[in-house]
PDB file of N, CA and C in Angstrom:
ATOM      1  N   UNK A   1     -99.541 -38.135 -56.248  1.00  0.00           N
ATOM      2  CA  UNK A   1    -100.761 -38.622 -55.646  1.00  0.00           C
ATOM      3  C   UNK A   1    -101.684 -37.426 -55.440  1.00  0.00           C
ATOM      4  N   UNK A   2    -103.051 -37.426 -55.584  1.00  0.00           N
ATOM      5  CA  UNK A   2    -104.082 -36.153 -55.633  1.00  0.00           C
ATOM      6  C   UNK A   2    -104.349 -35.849 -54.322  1.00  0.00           C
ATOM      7  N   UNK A   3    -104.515 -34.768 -53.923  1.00  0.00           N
ATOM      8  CA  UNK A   3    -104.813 -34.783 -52.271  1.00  0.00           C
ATOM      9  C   UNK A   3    -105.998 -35.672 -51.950  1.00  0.00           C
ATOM     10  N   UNK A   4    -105.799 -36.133 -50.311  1.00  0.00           N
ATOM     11  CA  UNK A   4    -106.948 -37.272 -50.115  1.00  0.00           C
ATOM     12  C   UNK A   4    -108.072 -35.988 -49.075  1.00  0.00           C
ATOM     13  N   UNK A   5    -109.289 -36.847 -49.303  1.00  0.00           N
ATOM     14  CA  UNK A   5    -109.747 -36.025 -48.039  1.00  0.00           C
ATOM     15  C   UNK A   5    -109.794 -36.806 -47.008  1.00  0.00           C
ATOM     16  N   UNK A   6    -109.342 -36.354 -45.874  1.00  0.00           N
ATOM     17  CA  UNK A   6    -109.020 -37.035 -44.976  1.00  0.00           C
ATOM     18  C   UNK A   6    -109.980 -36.825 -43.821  1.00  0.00           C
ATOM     19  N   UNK A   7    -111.248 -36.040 -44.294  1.00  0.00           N
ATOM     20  CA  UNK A   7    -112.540 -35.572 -43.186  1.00  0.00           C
ATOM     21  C   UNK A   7    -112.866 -36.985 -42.716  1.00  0.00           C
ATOM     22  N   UNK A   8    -113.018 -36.321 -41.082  1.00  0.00           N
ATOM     23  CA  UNK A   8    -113.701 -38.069 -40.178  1.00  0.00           C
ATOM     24  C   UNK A   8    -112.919 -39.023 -40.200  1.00  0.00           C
ATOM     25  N   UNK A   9    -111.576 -38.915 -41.009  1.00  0.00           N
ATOM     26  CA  UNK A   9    -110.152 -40.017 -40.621  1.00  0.00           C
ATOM     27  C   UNK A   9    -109.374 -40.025 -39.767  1.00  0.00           C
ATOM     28  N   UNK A  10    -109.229 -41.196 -39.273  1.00  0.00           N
ATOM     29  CA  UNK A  10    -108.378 -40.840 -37.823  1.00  0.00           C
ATOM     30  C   UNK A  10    -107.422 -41.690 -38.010  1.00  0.00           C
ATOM     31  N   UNK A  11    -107.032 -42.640 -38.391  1.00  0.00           N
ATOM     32  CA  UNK A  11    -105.505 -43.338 -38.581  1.00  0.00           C
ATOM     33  C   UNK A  11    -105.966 -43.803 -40.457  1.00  0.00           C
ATOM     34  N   UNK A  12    -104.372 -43.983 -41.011  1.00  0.00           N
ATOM     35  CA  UNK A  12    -103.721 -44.204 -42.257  1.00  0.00           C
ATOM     36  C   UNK A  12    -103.395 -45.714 -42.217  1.00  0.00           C
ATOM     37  N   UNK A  13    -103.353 -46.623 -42.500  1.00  0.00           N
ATOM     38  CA  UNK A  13    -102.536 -47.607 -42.685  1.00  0.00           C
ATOM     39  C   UNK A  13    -102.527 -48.008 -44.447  1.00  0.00           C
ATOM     40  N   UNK A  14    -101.352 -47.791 -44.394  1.00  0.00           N
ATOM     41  CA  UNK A  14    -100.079 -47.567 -45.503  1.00  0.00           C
ATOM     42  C   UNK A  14     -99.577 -48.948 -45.825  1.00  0.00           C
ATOM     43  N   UNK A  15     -99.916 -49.879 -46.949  1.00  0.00           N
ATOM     44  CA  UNK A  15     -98.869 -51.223 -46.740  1.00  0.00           C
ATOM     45  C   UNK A  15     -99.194 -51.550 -48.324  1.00  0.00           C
ATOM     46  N   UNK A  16     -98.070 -52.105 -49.046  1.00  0.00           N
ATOM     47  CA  UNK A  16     -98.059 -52.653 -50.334  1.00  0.00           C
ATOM     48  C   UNK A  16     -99.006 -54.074 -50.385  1.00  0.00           C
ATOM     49  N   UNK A  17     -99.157 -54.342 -51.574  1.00  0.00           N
ATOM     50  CA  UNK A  17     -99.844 -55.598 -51.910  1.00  0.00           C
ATOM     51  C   UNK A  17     -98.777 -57.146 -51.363  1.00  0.00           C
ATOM     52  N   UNK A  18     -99.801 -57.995 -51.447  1.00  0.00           N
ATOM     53  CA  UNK A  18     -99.213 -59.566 -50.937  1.00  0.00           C
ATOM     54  C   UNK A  18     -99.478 -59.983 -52.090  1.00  0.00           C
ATOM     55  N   UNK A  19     -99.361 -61.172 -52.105  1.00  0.00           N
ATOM     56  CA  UNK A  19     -98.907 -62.447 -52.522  1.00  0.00           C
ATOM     57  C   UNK A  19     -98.479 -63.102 -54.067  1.00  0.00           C
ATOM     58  N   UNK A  20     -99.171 -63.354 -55.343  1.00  0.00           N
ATOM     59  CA  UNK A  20     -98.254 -64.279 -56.435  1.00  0.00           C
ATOM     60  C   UNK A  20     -97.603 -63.198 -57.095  1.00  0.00           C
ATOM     61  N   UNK A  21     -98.316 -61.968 -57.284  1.00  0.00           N
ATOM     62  CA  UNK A  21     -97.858 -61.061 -58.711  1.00  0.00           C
ATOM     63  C   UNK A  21     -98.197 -59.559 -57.722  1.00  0.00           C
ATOM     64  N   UNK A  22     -97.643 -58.936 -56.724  1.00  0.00           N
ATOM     65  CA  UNK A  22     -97.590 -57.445 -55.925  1.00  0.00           C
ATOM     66  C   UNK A  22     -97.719 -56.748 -56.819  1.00  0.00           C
ATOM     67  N   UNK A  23     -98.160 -55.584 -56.842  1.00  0.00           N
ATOM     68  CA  UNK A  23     -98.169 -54.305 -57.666  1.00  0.00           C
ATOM     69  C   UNK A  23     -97.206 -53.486 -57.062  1.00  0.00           C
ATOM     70  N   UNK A  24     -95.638 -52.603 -58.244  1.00  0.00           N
ATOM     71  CA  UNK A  24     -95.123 -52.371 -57.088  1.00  0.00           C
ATOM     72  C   UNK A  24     -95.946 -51.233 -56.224  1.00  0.00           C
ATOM     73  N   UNK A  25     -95.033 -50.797 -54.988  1.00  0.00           N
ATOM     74  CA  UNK A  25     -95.248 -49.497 -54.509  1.00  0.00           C
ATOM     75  C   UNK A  25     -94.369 -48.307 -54.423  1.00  0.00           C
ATOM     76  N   UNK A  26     -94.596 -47.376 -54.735  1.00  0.00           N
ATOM     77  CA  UNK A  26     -93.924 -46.885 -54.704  1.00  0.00           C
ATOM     78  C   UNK A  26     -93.866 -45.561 -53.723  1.00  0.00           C
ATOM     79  N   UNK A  27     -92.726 -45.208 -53.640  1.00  0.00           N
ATOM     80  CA  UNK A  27     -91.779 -44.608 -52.492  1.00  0.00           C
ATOM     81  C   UNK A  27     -92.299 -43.262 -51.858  1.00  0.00           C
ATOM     82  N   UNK A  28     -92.670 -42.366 -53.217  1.00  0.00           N
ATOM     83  CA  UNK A  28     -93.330 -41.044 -53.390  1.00  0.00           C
ATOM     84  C   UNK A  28     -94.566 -41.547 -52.721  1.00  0.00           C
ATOM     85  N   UNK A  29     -95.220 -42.315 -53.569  1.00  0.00           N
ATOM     86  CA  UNK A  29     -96.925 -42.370 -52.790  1.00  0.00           C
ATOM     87  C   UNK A  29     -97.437 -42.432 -51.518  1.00  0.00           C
ATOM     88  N   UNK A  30     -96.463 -43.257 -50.332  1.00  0.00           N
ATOM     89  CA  UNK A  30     -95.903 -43.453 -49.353  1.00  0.00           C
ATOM     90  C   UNK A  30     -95.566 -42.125 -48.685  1.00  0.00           C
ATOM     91  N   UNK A  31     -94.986 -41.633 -48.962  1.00  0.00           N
ATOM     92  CA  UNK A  31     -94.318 -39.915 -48.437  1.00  0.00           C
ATOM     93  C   UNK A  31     -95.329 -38.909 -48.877  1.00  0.00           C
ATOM     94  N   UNK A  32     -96.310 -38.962 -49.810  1.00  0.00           N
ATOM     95  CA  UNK A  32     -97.255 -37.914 -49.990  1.00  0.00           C
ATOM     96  C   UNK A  32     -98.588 -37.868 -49.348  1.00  0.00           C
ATOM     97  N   UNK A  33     -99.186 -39.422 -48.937  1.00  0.00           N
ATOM     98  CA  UNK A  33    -100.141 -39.736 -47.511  1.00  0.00           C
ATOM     99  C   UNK A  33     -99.207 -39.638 -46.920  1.00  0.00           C
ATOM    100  N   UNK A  34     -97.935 -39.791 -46.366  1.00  0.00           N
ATOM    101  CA  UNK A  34     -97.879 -39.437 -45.079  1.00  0.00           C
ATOM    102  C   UNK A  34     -97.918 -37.886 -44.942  1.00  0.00           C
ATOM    103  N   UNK A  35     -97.208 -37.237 -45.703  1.00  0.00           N
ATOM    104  CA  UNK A  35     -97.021 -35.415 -45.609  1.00  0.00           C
ATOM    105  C   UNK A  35     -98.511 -34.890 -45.367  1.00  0.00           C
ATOM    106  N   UNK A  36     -99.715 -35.858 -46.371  1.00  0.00           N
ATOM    107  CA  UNK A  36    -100.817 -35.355 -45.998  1.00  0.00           C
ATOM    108  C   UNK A  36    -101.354 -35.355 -44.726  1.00  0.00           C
ATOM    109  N   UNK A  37    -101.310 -37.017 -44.313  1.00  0.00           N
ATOM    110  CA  UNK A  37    -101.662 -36.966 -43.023  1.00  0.00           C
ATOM    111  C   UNK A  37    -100.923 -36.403 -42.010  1.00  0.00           C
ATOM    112  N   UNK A  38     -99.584 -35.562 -41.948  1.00  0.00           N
ATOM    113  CA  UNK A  38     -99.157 -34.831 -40.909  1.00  0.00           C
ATOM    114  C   UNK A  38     -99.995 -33.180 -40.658  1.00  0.00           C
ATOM    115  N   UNK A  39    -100.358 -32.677 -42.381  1.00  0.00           N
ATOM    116  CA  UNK A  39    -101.353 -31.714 -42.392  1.00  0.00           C
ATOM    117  C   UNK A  39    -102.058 -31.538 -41.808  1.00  0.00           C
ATOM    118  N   UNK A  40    -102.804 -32.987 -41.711  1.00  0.00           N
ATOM    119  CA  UNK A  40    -104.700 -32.997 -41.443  1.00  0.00           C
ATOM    120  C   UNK A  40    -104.633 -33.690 -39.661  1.00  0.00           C
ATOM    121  N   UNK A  41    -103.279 -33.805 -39.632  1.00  0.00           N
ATOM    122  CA  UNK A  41    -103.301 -34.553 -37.837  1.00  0.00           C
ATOM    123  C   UNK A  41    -103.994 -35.851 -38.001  1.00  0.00           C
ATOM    124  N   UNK A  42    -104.054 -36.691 -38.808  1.00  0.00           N
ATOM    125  CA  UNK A  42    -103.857 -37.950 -39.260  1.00  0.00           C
ATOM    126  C   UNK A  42    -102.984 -38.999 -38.440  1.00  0.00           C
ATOM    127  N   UNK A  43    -103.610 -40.057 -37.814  1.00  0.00           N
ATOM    128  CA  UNK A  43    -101.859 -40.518 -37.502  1.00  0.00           C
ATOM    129  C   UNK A  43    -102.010 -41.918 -38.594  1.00  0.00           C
ATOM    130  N   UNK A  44    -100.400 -41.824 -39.057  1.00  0.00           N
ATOM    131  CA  UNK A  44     -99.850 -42.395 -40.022  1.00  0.00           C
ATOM    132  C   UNK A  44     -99.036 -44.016 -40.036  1.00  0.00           C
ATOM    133  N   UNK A  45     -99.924 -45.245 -40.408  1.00  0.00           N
ATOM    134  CA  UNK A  45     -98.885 -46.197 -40.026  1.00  0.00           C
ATOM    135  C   UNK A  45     -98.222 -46.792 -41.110  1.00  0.00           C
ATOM    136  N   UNK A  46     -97.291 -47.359 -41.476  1.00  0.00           N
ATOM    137  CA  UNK A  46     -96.948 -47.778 -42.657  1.00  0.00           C
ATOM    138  C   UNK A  46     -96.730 -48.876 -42.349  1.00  0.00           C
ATOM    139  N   UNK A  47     -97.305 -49.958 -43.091  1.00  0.00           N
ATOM    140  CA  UNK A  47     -97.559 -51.664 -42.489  1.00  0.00           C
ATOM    141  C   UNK A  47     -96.086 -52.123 -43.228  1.00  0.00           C
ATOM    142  N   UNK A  48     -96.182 -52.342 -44.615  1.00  0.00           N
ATOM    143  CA  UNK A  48     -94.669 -52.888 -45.270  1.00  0.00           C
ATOM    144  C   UNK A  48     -95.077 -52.585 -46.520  1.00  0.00           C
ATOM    145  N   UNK A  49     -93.559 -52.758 -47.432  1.00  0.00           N
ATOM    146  CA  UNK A  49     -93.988 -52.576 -48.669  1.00  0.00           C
ATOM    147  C   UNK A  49     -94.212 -54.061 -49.436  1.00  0.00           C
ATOM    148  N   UNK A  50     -94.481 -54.446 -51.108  1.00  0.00           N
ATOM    149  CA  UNK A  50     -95.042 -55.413 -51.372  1.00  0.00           C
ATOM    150  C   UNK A  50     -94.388 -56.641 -51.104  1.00  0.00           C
ATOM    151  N   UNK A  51     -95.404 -57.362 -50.569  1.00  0.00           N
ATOM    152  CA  UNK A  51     -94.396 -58.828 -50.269  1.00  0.00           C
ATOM    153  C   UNK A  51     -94.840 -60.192 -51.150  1.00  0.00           C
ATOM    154  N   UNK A  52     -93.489 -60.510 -51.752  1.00  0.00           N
ATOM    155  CA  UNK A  52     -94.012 -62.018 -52.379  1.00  0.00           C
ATOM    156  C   UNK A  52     -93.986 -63.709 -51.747  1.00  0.00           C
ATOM    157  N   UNK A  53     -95.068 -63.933 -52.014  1.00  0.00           N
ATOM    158  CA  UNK A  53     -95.477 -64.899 -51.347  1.00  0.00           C
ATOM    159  C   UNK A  53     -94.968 -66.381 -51.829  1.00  0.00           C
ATOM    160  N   UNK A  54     -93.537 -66.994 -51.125  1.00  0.00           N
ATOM    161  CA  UNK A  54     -92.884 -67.952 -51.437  1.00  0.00           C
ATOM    162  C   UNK A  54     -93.782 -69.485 -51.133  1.00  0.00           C
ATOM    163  N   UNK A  55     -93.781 -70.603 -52.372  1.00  0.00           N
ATOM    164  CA  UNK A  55     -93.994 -71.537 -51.652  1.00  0.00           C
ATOM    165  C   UNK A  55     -93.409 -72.246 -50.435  1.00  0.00           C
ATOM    166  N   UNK A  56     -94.045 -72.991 -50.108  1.00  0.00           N
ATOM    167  CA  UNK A  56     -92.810 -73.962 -48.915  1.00  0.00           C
ATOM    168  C   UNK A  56     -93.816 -75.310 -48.548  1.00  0.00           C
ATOM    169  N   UNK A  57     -94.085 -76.611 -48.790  1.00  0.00           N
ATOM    170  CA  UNK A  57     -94.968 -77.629 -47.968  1.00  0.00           C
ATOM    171  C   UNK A  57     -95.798 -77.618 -48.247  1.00  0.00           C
ATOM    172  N   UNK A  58     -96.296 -76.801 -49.593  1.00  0.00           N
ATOM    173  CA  UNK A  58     -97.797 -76.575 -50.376  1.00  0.00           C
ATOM    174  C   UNK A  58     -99.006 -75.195 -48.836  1.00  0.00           C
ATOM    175  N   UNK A  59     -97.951 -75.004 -48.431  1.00  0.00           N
ATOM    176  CA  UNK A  59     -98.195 -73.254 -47.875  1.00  0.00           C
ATOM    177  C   UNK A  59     -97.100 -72.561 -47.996  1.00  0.00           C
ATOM    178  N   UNK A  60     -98.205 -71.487 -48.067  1.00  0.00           N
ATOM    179  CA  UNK A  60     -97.036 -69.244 -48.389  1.00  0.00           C
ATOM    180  C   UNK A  60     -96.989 -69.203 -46.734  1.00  0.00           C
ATOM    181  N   UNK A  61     -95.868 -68.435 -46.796  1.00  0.00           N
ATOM    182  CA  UNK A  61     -95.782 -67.731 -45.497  1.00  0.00           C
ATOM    183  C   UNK A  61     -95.562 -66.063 -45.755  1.00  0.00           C
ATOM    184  N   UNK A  62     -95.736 -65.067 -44.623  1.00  0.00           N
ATOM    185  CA  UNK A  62     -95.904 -63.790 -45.354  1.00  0.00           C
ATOM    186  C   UNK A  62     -94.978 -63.357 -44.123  1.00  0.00           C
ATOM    187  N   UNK A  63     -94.108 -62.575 -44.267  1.00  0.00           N
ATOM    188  CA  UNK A  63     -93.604 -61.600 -43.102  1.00  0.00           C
ATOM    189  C   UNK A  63     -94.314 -61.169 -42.314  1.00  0.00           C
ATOM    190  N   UNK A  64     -95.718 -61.208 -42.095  1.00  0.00           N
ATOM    191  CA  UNK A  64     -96.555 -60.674 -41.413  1.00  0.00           C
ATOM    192  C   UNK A  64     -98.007 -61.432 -41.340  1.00  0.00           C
ATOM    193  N   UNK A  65     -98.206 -61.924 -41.691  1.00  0.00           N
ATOM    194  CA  UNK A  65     -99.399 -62.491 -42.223  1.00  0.00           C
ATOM    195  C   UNK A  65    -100.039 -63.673 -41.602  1.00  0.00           C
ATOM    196  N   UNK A  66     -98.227 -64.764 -41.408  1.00  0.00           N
ATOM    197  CA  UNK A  66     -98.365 -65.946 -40.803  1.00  0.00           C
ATOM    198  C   UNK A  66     -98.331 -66.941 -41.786  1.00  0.00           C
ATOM    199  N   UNK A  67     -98.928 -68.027 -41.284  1.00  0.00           N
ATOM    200  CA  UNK A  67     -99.521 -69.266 -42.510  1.00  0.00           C
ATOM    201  C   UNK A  67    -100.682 -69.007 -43.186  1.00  0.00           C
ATOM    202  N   UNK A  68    -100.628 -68.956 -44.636  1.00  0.00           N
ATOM    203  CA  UNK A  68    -102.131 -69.043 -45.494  1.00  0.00           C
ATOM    204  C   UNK A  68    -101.981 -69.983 -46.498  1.00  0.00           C
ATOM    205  N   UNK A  69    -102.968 -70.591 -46.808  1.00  0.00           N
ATOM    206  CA  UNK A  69    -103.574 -71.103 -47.979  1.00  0.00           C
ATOM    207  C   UNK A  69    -102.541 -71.207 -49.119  1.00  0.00           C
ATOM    208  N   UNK A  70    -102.100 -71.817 -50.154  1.00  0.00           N
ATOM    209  CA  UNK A  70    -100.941 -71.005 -51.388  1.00  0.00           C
ATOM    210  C   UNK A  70    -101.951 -70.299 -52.123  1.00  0.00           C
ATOM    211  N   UNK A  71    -102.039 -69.099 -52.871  1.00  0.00           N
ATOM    212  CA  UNK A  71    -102.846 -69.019 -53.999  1.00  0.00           C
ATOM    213  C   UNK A  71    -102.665 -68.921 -55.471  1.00  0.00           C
ATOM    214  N   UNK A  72    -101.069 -69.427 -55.311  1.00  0.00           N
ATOM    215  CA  UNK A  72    -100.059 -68.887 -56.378  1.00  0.00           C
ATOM    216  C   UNK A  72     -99.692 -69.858 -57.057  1.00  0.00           C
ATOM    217  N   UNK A  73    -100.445 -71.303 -57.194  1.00  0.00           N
ATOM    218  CA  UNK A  73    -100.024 -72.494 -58.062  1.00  0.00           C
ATOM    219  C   UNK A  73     -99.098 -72.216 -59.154  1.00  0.00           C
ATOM    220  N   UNK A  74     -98.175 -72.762 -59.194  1.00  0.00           N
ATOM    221  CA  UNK A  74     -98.054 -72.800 -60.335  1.00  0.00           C
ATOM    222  C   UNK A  74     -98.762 -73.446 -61.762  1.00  0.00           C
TER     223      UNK A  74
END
């Protein structure tokens, strides 16, 4: 990952993609904003990594997210 500039940043939040098709994430990218933001006195949150969004009752539910919409028809 290229260094970020992190001028005038004051918190990170860190979290993989949601719902039909996630992009993965990966592990390194995750650990290299955070190493940065320990540099720059950044504080660092890491939300989750990618989550897929199951049907259920014609709604997704997300580990975090709650109830939404489906957007993932088949």
């Amino acid at each position: 990952m290229p260094e970020l500039d992190l001028t005038g940043i004051r918190w990170a939040i860190v979290g993989g993609e949601s719902g039909c098709k996630p992009e993965p994430m990966k592990k390194k990218w995750v650990e290299d904003i955070r190493q940065q933001c320990e540099a720059t006195g950044v504080v660092f949150f890491f939300k989750h990594w990618a989550i897929v969004i199951k049907k259920r009752l014609g709604w997704s539910r997300t580990e975090r997210a709650g109830l939404q919409r489906n957007a993932c028809r088949a």
